[in-house]
C-alpha atoms as a PDB file:
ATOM      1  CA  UNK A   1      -5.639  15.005 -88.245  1.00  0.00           C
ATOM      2  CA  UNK A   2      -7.447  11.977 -86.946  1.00  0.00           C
ATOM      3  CA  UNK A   3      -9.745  12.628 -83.473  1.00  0.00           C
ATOM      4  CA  UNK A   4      -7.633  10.414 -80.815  1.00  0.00           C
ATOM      5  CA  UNK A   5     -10.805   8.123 -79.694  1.00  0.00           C
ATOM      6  CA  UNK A   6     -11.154   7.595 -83.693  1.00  0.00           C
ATOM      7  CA  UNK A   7      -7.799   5.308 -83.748  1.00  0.00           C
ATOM      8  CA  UNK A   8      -8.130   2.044 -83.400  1.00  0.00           C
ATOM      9  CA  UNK A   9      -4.718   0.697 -84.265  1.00  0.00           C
ATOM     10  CA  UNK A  10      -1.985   0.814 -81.166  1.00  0.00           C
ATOM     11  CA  UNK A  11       0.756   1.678 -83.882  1.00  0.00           C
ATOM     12  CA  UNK A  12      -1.234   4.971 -84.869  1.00  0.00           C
ATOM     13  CA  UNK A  13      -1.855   5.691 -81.587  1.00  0.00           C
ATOM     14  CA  UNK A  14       1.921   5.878 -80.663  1.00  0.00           C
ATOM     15  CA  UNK A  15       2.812   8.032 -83.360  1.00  0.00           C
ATOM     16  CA  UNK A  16       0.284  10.854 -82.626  1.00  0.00           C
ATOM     17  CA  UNK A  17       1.440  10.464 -79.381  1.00  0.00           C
ATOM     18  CA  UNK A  18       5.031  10.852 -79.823  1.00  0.00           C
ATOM     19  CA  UNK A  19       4.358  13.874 -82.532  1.00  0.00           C
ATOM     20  CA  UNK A  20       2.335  15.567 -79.412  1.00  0.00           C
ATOM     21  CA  UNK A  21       4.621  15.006 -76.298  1.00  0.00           C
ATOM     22  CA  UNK A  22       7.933  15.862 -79.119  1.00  0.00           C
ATOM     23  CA  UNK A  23       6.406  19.059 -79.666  1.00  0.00           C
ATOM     24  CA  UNK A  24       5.094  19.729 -76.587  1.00  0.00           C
ATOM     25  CA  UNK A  25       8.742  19.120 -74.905  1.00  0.00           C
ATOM     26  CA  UNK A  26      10.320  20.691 -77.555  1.00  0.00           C
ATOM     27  CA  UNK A  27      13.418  18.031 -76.335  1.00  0.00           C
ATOM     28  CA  UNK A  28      13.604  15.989 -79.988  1.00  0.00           C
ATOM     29  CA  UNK A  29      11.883  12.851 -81.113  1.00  0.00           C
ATOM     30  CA  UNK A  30       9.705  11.062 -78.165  1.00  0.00           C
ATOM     31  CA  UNK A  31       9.429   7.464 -77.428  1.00  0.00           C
ATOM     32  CA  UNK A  32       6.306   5.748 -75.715  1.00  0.00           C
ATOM     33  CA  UNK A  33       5.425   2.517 -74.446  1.00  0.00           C
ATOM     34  CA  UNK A  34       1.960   1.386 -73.654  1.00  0.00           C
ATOM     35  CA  UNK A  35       1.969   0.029 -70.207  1.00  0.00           C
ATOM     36  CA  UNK A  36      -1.974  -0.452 -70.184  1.00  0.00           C
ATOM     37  CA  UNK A  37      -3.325  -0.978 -66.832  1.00  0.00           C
ATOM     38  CA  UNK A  38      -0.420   0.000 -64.462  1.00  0.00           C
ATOM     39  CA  UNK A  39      -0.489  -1.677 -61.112  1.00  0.00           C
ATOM     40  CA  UNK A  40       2.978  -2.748 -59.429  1.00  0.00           C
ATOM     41  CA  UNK A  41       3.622  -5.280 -56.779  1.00  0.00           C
ATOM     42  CA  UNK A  42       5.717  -3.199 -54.136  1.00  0.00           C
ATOM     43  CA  UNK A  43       8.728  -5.175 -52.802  1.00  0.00           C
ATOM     44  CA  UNK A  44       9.451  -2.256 -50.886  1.00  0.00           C
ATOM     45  CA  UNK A  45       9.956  -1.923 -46.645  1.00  0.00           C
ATOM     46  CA  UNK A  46       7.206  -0.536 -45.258  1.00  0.00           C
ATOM     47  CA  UNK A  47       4.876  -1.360 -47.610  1.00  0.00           C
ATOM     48  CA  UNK A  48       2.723  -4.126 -48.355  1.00  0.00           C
ATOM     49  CA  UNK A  49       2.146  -5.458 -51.966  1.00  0.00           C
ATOM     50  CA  UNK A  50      -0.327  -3.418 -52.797  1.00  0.00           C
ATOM     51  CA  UNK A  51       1.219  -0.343 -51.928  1.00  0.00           C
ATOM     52  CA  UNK A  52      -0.171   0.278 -48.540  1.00  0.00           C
ATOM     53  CA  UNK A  53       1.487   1.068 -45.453  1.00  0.00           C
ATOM     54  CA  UNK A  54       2.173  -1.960 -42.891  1.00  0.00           C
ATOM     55  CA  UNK A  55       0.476  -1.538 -39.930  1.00  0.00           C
ATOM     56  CA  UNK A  56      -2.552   0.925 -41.486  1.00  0.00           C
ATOM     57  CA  UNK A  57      -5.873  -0.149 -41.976  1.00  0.00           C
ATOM     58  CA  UNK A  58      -5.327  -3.519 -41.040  1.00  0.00           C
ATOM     59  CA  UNK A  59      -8.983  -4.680 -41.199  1.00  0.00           C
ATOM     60  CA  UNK A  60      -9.455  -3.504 -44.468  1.00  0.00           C
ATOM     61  CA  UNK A  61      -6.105  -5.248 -45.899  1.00  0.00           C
ATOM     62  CA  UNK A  62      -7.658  -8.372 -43.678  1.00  0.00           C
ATOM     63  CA  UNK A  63     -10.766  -8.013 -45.732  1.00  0.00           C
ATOM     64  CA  UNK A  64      -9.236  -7.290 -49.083  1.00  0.00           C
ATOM     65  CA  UNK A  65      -6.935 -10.507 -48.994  1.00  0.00           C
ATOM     66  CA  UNK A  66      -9.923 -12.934 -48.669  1.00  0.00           C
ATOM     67  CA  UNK A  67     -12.347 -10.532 -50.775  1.00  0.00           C
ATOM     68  CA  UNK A  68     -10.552  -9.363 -53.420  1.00  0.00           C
ATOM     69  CA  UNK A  69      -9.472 -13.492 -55.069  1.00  0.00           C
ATOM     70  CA  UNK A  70     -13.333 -14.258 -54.497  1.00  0.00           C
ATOM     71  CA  UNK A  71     -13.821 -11.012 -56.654  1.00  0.00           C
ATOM     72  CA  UNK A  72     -11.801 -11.342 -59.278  1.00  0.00           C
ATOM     73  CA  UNK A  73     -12.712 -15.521 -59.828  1.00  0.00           C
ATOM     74  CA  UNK A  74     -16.689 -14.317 -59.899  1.00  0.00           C
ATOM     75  CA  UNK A  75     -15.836 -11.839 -62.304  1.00  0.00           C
ATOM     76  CA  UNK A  76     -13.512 -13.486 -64.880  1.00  0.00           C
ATOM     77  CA  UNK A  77     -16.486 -16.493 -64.664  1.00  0.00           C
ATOM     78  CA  UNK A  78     -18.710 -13.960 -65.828  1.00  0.00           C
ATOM     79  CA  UNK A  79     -16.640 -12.348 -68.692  1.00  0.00           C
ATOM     80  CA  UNK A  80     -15.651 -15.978 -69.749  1.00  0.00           C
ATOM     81  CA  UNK A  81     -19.539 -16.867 -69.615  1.00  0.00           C
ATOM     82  CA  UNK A  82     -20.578 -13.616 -71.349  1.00  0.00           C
ATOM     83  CA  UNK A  83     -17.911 -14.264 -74.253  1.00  0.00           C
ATOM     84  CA  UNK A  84     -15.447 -11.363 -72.934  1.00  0.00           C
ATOM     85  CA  UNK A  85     -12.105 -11.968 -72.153  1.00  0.00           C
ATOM     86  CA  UNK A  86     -11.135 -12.875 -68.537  1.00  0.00           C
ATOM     87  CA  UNK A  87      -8.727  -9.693 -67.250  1.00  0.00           C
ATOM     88  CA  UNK A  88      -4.793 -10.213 -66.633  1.00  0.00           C
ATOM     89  CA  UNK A  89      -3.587 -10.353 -62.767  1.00  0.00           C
ATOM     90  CA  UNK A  90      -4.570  -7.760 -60.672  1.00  0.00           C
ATOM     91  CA  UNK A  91      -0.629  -7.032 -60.391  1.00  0.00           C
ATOM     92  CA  UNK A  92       1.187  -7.069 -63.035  1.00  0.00           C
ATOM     93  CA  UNK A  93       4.392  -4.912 -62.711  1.00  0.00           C
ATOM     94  CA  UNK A  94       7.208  -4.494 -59.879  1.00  0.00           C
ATOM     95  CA  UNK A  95       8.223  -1.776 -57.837  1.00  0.00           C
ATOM     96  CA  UNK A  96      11.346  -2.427 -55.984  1.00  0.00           C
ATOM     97  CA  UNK A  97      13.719   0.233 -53.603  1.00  0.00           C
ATOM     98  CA  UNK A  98      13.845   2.106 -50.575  1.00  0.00           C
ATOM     99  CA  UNK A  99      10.699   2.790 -49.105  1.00  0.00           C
ATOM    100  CA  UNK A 100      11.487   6.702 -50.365  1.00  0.00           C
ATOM    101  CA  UNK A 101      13.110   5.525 -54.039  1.00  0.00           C
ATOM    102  CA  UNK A 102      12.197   7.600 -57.225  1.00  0.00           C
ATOM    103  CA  UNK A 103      10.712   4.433 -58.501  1.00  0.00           C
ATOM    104  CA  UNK A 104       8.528   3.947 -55.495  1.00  0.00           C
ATOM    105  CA  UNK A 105       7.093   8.033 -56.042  1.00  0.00           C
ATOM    106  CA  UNK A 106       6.603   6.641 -60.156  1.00  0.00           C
ATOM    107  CA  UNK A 107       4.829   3.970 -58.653  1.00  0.00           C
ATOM    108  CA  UNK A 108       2.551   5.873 -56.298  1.00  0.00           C
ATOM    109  CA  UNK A 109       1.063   8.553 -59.090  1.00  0.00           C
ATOM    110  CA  UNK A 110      -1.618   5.760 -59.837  1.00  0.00           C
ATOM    111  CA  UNK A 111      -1.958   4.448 -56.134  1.00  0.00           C
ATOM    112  CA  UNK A 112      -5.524   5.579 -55.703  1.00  0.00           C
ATOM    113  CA  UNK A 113      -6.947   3.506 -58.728  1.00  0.00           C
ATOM    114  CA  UNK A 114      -4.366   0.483 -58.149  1.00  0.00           C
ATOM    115  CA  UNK A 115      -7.825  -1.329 -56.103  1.00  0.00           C
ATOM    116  CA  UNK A 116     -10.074  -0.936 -58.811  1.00  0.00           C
ATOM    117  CA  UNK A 117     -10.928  -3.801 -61.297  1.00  0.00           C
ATOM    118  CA  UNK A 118     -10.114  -1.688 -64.529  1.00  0.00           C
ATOM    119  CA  UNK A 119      -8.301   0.740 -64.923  1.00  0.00           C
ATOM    120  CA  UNK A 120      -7.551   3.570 -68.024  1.00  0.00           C
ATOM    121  CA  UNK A 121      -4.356   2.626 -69.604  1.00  0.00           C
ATOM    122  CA  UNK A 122      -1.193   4.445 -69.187  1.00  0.00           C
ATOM    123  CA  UNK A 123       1.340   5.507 -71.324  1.00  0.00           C
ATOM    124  CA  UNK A 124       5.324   6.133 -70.590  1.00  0.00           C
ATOM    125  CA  UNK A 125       6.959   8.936 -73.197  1.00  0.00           C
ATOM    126  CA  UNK A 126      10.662   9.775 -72.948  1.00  0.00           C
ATOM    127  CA  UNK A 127      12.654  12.039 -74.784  1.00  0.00           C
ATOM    128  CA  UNK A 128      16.866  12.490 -74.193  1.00  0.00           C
ATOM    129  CA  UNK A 129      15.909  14.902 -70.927  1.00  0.00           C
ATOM    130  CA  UNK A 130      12.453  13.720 -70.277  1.00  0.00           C
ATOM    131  CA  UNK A 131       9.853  11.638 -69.042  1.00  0.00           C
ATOM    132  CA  UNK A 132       6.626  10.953 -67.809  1.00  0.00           C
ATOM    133  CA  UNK A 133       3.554   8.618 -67.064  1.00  0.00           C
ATOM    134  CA  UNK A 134       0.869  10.117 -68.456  1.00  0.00           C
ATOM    135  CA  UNK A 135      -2.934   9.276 -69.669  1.00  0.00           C
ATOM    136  CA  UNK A 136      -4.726   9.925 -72.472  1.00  0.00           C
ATOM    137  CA  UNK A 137      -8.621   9.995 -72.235  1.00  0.00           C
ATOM    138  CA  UNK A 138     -10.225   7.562 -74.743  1.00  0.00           C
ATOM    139  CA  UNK A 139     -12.879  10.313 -76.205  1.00  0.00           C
ATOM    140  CA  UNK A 140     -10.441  13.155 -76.289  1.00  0.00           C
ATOM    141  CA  UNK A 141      -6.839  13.849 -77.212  1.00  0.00           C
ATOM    142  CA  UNK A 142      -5.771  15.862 -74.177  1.00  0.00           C
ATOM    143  CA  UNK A 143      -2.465  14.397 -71.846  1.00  0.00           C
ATOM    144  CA  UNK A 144      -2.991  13.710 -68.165  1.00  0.00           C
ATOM    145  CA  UNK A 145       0.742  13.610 -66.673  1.00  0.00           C
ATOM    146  CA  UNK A 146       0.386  11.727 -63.975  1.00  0.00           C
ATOM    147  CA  UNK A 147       4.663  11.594 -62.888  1.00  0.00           C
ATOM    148  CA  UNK A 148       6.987  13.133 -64.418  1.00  0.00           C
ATOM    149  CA  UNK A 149      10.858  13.268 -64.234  1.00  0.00           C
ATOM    150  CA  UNK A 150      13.328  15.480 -65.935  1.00  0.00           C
ATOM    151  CA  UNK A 151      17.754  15.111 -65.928  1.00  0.00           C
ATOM    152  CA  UNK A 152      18.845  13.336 -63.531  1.00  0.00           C
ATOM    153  CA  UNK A 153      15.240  12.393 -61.419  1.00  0.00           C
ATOM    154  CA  UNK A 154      14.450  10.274 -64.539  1.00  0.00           C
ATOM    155  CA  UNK A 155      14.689   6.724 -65.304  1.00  0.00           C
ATOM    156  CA  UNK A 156      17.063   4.812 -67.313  1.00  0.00           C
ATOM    157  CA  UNK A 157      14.970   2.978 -69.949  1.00  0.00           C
ATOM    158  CA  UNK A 158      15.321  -0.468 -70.822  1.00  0.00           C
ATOM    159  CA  UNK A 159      13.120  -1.327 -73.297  1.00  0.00           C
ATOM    160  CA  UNK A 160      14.736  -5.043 -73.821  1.00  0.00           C
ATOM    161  CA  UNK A 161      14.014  -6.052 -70.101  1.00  0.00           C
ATOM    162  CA  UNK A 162      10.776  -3.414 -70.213  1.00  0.00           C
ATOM    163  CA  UNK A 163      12.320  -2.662 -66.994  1.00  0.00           C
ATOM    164  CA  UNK A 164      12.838   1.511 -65.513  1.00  0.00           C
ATOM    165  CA  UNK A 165      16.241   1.771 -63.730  1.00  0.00           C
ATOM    166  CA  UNK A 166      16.856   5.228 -61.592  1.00  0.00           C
ATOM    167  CA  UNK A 167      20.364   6.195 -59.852  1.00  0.00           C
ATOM    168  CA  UNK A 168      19.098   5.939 -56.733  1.00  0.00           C
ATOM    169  CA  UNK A 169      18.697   2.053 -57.709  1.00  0.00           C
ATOM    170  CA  UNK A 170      14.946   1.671 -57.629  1.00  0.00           C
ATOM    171  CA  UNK A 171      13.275  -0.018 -60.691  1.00  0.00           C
ATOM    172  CA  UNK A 172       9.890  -0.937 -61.852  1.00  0.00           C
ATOM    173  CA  UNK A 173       9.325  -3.532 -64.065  1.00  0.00           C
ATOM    174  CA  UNK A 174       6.070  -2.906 -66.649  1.00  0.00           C
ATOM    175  CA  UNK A 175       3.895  -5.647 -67.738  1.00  0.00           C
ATOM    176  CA  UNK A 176       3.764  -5.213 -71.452  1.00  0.00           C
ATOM    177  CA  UNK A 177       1.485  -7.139 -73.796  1.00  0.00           C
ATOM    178  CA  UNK A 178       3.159  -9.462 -76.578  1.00  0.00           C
ATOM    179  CA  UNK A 179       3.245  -6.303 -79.329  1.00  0.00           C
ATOM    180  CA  UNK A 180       4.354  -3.465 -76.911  1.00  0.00           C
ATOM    181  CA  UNK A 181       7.111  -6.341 -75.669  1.00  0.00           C
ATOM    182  CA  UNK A 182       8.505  -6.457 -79.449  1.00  0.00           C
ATOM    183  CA  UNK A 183       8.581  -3.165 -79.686  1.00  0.00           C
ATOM    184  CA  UNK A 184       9.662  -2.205 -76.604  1.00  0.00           C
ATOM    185  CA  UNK A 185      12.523  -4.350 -77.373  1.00  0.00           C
ATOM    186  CA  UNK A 186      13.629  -2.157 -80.778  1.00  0.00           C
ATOM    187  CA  UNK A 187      13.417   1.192 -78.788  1.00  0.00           C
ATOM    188  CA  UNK A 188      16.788   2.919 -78.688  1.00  0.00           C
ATOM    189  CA  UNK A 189      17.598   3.246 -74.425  1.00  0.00           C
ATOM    190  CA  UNK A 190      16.577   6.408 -72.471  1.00  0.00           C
END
């Protein structure tokens, strides 16, 4: 079997993937989805759009809003300048529900790197019972599960809309690249 950090094709990478969390579950064939860097846009009460609190650590939000666009122009200059490519937005998905919503708690199992300029992708595996953000080191093949929701406390997938529904009415909405978006779109539902 091919090391993990050895595959350079996205489609390969799924399928090892998938083969892994299947047997690891033990709950039938697995689907995935690359979501890449995951940080949502809370349209939540209570929270601002980066995820934090209203009314905590105001100076540092004050800060961060005239800061953090000066940031990210100097440094998408310099990748342009240096021949890279310029990153994405800094947010990039949605969060939307009650300030306590299941999608809101998915959302929040990457809130400590969602102020960093890069981040390691993510990936979202589901199986009939199952599911889970998780991340896979580039070097090594070894899962991080970052959230993870089983019967009822997981989401409804809809691969079409690339959007995760949960009964309690919360969704998040994943930014997914042009290939992941394709097919996302063939994926049977969750």
């Amino acid at each position: 079997m091919t090391e993990w950090s050895k595959i350079t094709k996205t489609a390969e990478r799924h399928a090892r993937l998938r083969e892994q969390v299947a047997h690891m579950w033990g709950d039938g064939p697995a689907l995935s989805i690359l979501v890449e860097e995951f940080r949502p846009a809370y349209a939540v009460d209570g929270r601002r759009r980066n995820g934090s609190f209203t009314g905590q650590g105001r100076i540092r939000w004050f800060f961060g809003r005239i800061l953090l666009p000066i940031r990210n122009t100097l440094l998408t200059l310099l990748a342009m300048v240096s021949g890279g490519t310029p990153q994405h937005g800094f947010r990039n998905s949605k969060v939307s529900g009650p300030a306590t919503s299941m999608a809101v708690n998915f959302a929040d199992a990457t809130r400590n790197e969602h102020q960093r300029y890069q981040v390691d992708w993510c990936w979202f595996v589901w199986t009939r019972n199952r599911s889970a953000l998780i991340r896979v080191p580039h070097e090594e093949f070894r899962v991080e599960t970052l959230w993870q929701g089983d019967g009822p406390m997981r989401p409804y997938v809809d691969p079409a809309s690339r959007t995760l529904r949960w009964r309690d009415g919360s969704t998040v909405v994943l930014h997914l690249d042009a290939w992941e978006a394709r097919q996302a779109a063939q994926l049977p539902p969750g």
